[in-house]
Protein backbone atom coordinates (compact mmCIF):
# COMPACT_ATOMS: atom_id res chain seq x y z
CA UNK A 1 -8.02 -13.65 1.18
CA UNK A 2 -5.83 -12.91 4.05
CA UNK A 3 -2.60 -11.34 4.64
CA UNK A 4 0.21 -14.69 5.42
CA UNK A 5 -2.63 -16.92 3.96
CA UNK A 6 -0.02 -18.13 1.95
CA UNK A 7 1.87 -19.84 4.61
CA UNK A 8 0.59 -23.02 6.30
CA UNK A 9 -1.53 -23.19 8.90
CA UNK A 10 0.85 -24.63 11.50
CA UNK A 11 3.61 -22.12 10.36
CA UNK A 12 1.12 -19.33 11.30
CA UNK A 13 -0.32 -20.72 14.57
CA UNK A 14 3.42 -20.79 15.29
CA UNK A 15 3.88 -17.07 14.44
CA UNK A 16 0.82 -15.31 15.48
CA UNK A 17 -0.42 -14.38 18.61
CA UNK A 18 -3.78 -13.29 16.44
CA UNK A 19 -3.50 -14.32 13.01
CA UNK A 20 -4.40 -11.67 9.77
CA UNK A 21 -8.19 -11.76 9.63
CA UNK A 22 -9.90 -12.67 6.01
CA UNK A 23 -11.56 -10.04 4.11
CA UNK A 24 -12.80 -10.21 0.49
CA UNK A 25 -13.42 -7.36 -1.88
CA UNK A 26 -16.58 -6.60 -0.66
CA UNK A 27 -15.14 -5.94 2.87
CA UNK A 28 -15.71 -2.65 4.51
CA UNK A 29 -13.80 0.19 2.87
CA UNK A 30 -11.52 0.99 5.62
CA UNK A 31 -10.40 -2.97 5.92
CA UNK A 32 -9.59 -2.73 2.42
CA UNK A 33 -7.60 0.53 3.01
CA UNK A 34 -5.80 -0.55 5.37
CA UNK A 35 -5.12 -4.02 3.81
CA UNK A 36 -3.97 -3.08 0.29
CA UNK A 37 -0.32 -4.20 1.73
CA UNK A 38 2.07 -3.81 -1.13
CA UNK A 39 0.10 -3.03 -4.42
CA UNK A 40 2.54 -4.35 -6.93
CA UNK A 41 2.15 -2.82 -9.97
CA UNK A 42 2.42 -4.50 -13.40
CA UNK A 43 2.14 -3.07 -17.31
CA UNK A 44 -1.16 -3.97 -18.99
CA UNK A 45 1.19 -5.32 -22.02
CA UNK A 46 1.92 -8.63 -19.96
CA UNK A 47 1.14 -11.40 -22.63
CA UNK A 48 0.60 -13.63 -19.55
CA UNK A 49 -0.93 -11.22 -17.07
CA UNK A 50 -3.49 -13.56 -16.22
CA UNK A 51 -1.12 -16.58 -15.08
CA UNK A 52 0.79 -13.60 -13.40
CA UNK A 53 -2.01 -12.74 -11.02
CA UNK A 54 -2.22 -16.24 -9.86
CA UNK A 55 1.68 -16.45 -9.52
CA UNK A 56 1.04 -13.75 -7.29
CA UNK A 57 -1.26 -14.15 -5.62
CA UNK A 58 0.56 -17.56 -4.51
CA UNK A 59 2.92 -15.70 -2.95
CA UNK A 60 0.61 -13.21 -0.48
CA UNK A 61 0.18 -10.50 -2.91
CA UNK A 62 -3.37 -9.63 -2.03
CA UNK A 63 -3.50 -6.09 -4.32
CA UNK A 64 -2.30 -5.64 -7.91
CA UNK A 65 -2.52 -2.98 -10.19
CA UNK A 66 -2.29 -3.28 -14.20
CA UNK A 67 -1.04 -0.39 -15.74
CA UNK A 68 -1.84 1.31 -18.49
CA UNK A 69 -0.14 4.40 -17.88
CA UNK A 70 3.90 5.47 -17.27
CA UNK A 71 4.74 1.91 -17.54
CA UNK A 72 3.97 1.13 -21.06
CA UNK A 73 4.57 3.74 -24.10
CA UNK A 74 1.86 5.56 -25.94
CA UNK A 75 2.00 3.46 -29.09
CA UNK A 76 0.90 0.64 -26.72
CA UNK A 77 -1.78 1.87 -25.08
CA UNK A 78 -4.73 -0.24 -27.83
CA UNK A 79 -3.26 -3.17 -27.13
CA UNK A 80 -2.11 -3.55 -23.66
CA UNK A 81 -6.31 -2.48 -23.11
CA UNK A 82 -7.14 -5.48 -25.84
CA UNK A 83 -4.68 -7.23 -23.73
CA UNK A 84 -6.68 -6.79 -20.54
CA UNK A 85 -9.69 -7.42 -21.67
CA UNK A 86 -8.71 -11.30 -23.14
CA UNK A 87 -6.50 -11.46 -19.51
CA UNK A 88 -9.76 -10.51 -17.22
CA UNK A 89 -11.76 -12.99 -19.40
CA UNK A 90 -9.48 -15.61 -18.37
CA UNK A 91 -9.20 -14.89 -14.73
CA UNK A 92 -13.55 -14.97 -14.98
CA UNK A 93 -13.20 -18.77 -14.68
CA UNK A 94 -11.19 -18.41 -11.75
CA UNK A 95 -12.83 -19.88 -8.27
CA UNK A 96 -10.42 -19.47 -6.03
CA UNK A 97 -9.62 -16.06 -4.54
CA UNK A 98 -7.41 -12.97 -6.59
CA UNK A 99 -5.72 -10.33 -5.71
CA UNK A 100 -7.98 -6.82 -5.36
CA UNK A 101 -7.40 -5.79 -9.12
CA UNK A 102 -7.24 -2.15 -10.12
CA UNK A 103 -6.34 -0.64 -13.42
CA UNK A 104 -4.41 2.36 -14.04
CA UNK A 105 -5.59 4.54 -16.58
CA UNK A 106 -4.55 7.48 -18.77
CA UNK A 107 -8.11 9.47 -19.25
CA UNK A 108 -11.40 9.49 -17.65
CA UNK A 109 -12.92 8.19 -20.93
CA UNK A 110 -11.03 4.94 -20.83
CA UNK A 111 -13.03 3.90 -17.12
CA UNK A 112 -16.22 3.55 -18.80
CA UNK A 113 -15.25 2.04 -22.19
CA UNK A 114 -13.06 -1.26 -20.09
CA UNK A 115 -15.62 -1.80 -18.09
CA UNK A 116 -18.23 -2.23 -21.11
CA UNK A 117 -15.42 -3.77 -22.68
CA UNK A 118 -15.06 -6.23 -19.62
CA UNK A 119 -18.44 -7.53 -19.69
CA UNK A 120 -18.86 -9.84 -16.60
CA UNK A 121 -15.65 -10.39 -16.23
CA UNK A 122 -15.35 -6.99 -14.84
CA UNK A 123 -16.70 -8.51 -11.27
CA UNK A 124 -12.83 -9.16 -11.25
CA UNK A 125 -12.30 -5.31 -10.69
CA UNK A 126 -12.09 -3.56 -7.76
CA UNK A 127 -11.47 -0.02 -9.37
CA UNK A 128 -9.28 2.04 -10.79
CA UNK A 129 -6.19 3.89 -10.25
CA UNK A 130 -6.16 7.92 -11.53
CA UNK A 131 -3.05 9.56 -12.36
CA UNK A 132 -1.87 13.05 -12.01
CA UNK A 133 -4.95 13.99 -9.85
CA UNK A 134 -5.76 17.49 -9.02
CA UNK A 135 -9.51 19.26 -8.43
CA UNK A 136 -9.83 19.57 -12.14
CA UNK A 137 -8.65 16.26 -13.36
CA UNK A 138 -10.40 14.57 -10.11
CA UNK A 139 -13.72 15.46 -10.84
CA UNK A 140 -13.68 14.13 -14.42
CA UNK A 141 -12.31 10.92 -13.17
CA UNK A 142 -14.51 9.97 -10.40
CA UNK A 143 -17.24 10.99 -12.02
CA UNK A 144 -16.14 8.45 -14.61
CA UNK A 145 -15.71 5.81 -12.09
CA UNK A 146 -19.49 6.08 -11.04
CA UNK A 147 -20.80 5.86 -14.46
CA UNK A 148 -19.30 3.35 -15.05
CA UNK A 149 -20.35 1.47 -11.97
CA UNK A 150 -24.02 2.36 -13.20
CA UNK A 151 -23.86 1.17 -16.81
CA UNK A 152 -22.05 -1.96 -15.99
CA UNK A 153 -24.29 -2.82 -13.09
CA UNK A 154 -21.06 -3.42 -10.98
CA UNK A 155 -21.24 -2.82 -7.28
CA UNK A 156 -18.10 -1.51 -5.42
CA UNK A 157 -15.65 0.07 -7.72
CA UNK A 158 -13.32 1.71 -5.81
CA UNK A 159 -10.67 4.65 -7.22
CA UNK A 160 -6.98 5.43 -6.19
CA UNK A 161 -6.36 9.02 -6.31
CA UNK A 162 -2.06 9.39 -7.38
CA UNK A 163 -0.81 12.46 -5.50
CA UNK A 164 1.88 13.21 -8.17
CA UNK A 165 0.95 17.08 -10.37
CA UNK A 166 3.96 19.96 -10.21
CA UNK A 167 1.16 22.02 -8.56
CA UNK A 168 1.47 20.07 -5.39
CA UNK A 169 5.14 19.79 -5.81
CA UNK A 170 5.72 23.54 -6.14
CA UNK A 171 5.53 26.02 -3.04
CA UNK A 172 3.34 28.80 -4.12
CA UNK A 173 0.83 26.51 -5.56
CA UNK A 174 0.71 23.46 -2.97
CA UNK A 175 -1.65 24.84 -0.49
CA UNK A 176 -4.33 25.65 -3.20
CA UNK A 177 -3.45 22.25 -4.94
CA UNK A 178 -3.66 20.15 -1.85
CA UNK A 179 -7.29 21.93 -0.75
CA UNK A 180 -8.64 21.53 -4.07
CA UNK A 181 -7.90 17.57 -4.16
CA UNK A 182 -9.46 17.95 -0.67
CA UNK A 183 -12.44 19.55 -1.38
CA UNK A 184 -12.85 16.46 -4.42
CA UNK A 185 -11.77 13.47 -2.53
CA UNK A 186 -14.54 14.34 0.34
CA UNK A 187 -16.95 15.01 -2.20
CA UNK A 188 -16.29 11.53 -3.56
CA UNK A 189 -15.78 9.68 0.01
CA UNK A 190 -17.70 6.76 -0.77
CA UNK A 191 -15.89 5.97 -3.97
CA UNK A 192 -12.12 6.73 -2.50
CA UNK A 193 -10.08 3.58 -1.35
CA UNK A 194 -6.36 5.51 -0.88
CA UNK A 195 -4.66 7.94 -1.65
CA UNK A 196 -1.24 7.36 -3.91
CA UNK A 197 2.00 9.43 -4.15
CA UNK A 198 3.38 9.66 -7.08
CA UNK A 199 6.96 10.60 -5.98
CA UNK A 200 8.68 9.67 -8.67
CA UNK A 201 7.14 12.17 -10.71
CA UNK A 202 8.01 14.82 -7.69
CA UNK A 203 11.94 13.83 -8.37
CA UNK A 204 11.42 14.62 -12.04
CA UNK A 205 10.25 17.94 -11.45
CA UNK A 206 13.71 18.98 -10.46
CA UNK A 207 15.55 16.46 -12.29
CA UNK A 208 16.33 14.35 -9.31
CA UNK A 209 16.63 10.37 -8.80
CA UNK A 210 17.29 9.10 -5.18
CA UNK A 211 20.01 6.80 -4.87
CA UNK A 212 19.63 3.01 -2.78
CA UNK A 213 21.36 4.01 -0.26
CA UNK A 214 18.51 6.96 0.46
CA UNK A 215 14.98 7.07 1.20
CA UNK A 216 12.31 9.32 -0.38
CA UNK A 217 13.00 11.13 3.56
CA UNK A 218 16.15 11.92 3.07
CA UNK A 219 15.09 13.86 -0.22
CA UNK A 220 13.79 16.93 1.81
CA UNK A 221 11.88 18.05 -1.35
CA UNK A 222 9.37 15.24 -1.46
CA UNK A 223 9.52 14.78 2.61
CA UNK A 224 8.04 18.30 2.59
CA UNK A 225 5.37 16.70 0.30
CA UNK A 226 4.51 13.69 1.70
CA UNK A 227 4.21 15.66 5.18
CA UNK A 228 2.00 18.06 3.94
CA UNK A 229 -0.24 15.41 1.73
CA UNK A 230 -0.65 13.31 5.41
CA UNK A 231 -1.09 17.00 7.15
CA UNK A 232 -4.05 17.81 5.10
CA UNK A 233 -5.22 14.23 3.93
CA UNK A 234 -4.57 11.97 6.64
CA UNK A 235 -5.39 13.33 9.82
CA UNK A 236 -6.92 11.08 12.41
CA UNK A 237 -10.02 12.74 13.29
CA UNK A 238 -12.48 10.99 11.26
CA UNK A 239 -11.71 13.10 8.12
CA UNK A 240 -8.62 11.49 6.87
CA UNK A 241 -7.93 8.98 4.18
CA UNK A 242 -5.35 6.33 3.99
CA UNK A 243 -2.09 7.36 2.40
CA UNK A 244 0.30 4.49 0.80
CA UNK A 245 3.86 4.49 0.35
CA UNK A 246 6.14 5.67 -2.19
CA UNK A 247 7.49 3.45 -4.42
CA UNK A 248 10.93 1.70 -3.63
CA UNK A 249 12.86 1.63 -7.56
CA UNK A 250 15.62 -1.00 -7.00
CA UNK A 251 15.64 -4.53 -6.91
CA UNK A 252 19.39 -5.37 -7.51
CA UNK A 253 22.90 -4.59 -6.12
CA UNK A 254 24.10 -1.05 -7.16
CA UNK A 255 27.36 0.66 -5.81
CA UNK A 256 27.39 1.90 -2.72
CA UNK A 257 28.74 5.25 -0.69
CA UNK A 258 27.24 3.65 2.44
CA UNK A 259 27.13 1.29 4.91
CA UNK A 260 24.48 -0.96 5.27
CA UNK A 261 21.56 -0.11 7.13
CA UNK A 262 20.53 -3.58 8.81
CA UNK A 263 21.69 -4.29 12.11
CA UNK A 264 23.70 -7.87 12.20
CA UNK A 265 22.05 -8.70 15.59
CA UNK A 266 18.77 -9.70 14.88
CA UNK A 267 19.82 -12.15 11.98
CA UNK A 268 22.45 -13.26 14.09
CA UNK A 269 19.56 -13.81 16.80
CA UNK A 270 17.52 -16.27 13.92
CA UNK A 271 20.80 -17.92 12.72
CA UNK A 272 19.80 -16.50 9.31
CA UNK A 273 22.90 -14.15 8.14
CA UNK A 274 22.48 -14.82 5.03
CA UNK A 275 19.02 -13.46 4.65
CA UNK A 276 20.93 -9.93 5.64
CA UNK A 277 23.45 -10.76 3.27
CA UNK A 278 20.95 -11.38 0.08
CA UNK A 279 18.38 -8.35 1.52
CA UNK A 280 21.66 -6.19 1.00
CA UNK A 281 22.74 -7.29 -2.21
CA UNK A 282 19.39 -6.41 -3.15
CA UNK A 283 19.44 -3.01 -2.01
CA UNK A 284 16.52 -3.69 -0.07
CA UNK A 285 18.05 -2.49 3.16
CA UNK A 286 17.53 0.80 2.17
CA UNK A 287 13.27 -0.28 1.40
CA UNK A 288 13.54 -1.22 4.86
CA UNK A 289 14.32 1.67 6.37
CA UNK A 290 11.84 3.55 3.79
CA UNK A 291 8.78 1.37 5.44
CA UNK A 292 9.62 2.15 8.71
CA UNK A 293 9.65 6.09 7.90
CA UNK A 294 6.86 5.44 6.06
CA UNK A 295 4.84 3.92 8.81
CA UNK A 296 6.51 6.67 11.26
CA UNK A 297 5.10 9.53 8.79
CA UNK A 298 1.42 8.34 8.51
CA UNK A 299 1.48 6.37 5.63
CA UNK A 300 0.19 2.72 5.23
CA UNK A 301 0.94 0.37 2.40
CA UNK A 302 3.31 0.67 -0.30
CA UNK A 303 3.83 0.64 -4.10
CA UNK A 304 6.04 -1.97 -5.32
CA UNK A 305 7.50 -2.92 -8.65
CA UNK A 306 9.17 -6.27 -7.84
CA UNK A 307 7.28 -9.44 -6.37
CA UNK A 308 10.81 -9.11 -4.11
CA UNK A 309 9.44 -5.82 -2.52
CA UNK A 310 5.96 -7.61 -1.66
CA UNK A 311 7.24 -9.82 1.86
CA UNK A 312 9.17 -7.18 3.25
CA UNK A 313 6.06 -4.26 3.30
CA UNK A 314 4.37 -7.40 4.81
CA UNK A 315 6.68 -8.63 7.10
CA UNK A 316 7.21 -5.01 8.77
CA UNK A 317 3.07 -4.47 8.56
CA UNK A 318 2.53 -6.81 11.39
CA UNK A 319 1.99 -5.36 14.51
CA UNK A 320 4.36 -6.22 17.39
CA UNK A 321 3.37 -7.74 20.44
CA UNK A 322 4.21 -4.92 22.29
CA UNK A 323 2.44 -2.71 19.97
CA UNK A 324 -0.60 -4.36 20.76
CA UNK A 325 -0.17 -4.81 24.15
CA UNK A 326 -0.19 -0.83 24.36
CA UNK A 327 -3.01 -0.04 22.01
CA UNK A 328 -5.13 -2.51 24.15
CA UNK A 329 -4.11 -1.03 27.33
CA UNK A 330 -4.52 2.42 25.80
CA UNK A 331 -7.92 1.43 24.75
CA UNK A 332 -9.45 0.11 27.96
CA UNK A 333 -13.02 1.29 28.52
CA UNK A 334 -12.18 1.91 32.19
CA UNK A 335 -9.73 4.58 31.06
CA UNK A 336 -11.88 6.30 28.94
CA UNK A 337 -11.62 9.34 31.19
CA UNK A 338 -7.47 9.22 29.98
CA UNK A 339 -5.09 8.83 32.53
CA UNK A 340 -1.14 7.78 32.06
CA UNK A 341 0.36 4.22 32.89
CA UNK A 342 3.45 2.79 32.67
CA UNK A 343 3.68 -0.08 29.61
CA UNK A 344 2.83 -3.36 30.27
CA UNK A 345 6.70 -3.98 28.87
CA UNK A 346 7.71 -1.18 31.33
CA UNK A 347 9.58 0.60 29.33
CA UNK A 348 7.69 3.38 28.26
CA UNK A 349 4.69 5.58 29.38
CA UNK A 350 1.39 5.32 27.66
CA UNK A 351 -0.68 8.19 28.21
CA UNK A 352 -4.66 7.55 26.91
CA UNK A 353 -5.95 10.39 25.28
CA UNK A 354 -3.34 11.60 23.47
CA UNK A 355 -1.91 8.18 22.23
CA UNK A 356 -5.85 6.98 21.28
CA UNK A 357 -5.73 7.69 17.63
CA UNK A 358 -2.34 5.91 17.49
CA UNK A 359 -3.80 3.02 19.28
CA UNK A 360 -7.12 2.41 17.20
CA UNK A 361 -4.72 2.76 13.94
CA UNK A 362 -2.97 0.12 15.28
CA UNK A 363 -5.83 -2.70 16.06
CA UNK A 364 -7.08 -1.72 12.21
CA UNK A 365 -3.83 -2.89 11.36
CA UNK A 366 -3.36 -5.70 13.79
CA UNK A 367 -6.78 -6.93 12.26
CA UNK A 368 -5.57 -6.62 8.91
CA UNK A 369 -2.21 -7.98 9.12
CA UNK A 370 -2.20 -9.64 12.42
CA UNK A 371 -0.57 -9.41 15.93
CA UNK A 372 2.99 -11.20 16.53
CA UNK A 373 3.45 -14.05 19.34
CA UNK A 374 5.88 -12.20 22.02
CA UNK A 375 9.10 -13.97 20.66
CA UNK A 376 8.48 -13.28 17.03
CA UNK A 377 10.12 -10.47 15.56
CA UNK A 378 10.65 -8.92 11.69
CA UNK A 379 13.10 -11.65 10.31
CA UNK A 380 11.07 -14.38 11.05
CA UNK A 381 8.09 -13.13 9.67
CA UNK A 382 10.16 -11.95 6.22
CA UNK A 383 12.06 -15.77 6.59
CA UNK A 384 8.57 -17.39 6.60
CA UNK A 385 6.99 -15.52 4.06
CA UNK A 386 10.18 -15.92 1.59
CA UNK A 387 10.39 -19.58 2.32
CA UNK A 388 7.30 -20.39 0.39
């Protein structure tokens, strides 16, 4: 699979100065990190969940979890896991590529029991997703995740921690909460894909619900949070682990306080108003602006609800030309010894050592999610990946 691969050909030679690179499931783990895009969530109950996955995975959606968590109710837990295991028997005659398929679960005793329930149709599975994870909990879980690997012979199962307890949320408990998921997560390196937030569950601590014209940033609560998760977590010294996005709730027109937050110009630029007009009456201005901060704040990836959401994380993944111009200047091996230069744009100063980690986090993603031509910017990337 490959990030665009669900554009033509032509349309991406026309796009791409170096196209998305493929990568499979058993791809290194930090491609996969790094290429998780938006993981769009669905509940486990889906009658159809199979004929979902290859919807949408027609569409670019390259990672998918099924949930069998927050998103269904307790009463439906039996079946939506009954539910799975007819779905993933399906998708087992499938030859052409899926999504990376992970499965949310409620207890540490429900990993082992799918995946024997699975059979060999669990090859389909790249891991699991654990809420509510703290030291405790985390131990229990990953543990669960390599037995399971064992008994059902099945290389590669990876586990997404969710970042989401009231002991990280609360002051006098985070620092003890966030170096007790540290001390598990490093333990369990190997196993670890990402790292999730859960920041919906931080709102509900304190009975709050960000509005569409807001991101989780301007909700200084959970900003604290996620800066102290990526401060701990995600630093870029070898020890850090990719961190994904919050989730973005909306997917229709709500009233707004607000003005818009999408410049006219550059749709005005691509003779394509009206994709400003509908990405506003969707409310997804405001998940705009949240991927940007998100990419600003460390984090990488995003959970989505809507297929709507998917294109845009996408479309804003891919790394400018002038981004990569930098990071290859940056990365020279004749300026090894660091230095400062003016930009090959000449309009900023790159300066070597400090602005190395930025620049090797931006060739993973460039790799992952390829490098725009020069004259391609945001809208046409979103207008060819919505015109599928």
């Amino acid at each position: 699979m490959r990030h665009f691969g669900h554009i033509s050909p032509t349309v991406r030679k026309d796009l791409f100065h170096q196209e998305p690179a493929e990568f499979t499931a058993t791809s290194p783990a930090r491609i996969l990190a790094a290429a998780l895009g938006a993981t769009l969530y669905s509940p486990a109950t889906r009658p159809q969940l199979a004929a979902d996955i290859r919807k949408q995975a027609a569409r670019g959606v390259v990672s998918m979890v099924l949930c069998l968590e927050d998103s269904i109710s307790d009463g439906d837990v039996d079946g939506a896991e009954e539910n799975l295991v007819r779905q993933f028997a399906a998708l087992d005659e499938d030859t052409e590529e899926l999504p990376l398929l992970f499965i949310r679960v409620r207890t540490p005793e429900q990993i082992p029991d799918l995946v024997r329930r699975l059979g060999g149709s669990a090859r389909k599975l790249a891991g699991f997703v654990l809420p509510k994870f703290d030291e405790k909990r985390g131990i229990a879980f990953l543990d669960a995740v390599a037995d399971a690997e064992i008994s059902g012979s099945h290389a590669g199962l990876y586990a997404m921690p969710v970042l989401e307890t009231p002991e990280l949320l609360h002051l006098e408990t985070r620092v003890e909460a966030l170096a007790g998921i540290s001390r598990t997560v490093n333990a369990y390196r190997e196993r670890v894909l990402a790292l999730r937030l859960g920041v919906t569950d931080f709102c509900s601590a304190y009975g709050l619900r960000r509005t569409p014209d807001m991101t989780a940033y301007d909700v200084q609560i959970v900003a604290g949070v996620i800066a102290d998760v990526v401060n701990v977590l995600s630093r870029a010294d070898g020890t850090g682990f990719t961190v994904t996005g919050p989730v973005w709730e909306y997917f229709r027109s709500q009233q707004r306080l607000f003005k818009p937050q999408l410049r006219r110009s550059p749709f005005l630029e691509e003779g394509v108003e009206e994709l400003r007009t509908a990405l506003i009456e969707h409310d997804l201005d405001g998940l705009l602006r949240e991927i940007e901060l998100d990419r600003a704040n460390g984090l990488l990836g995003k959970t989505c609800i809507h297929p709507a959401h998917v294109t845009p994380v996408h479309a804003l993944s891919v790394v400018s030309h002038e981004e990569f111009s930098d990071a290859q200047d940056i990365l020279r091996p004749e300026r090894g010894g660091g230095g400062v230069m003016r930009s090959a744009y000449t309009n900023k100063m790159n300066e070597v050592k400090p602005h190395r980690a930025w620049a090797e986090r931006t060739m993973l993603r460039a790799e992952v999610f390829g490098v725009a031509k020069e004259e391609v910017g945001f809208v046409d990337l979103l207008t060819a990946g919505l015109h599928v």
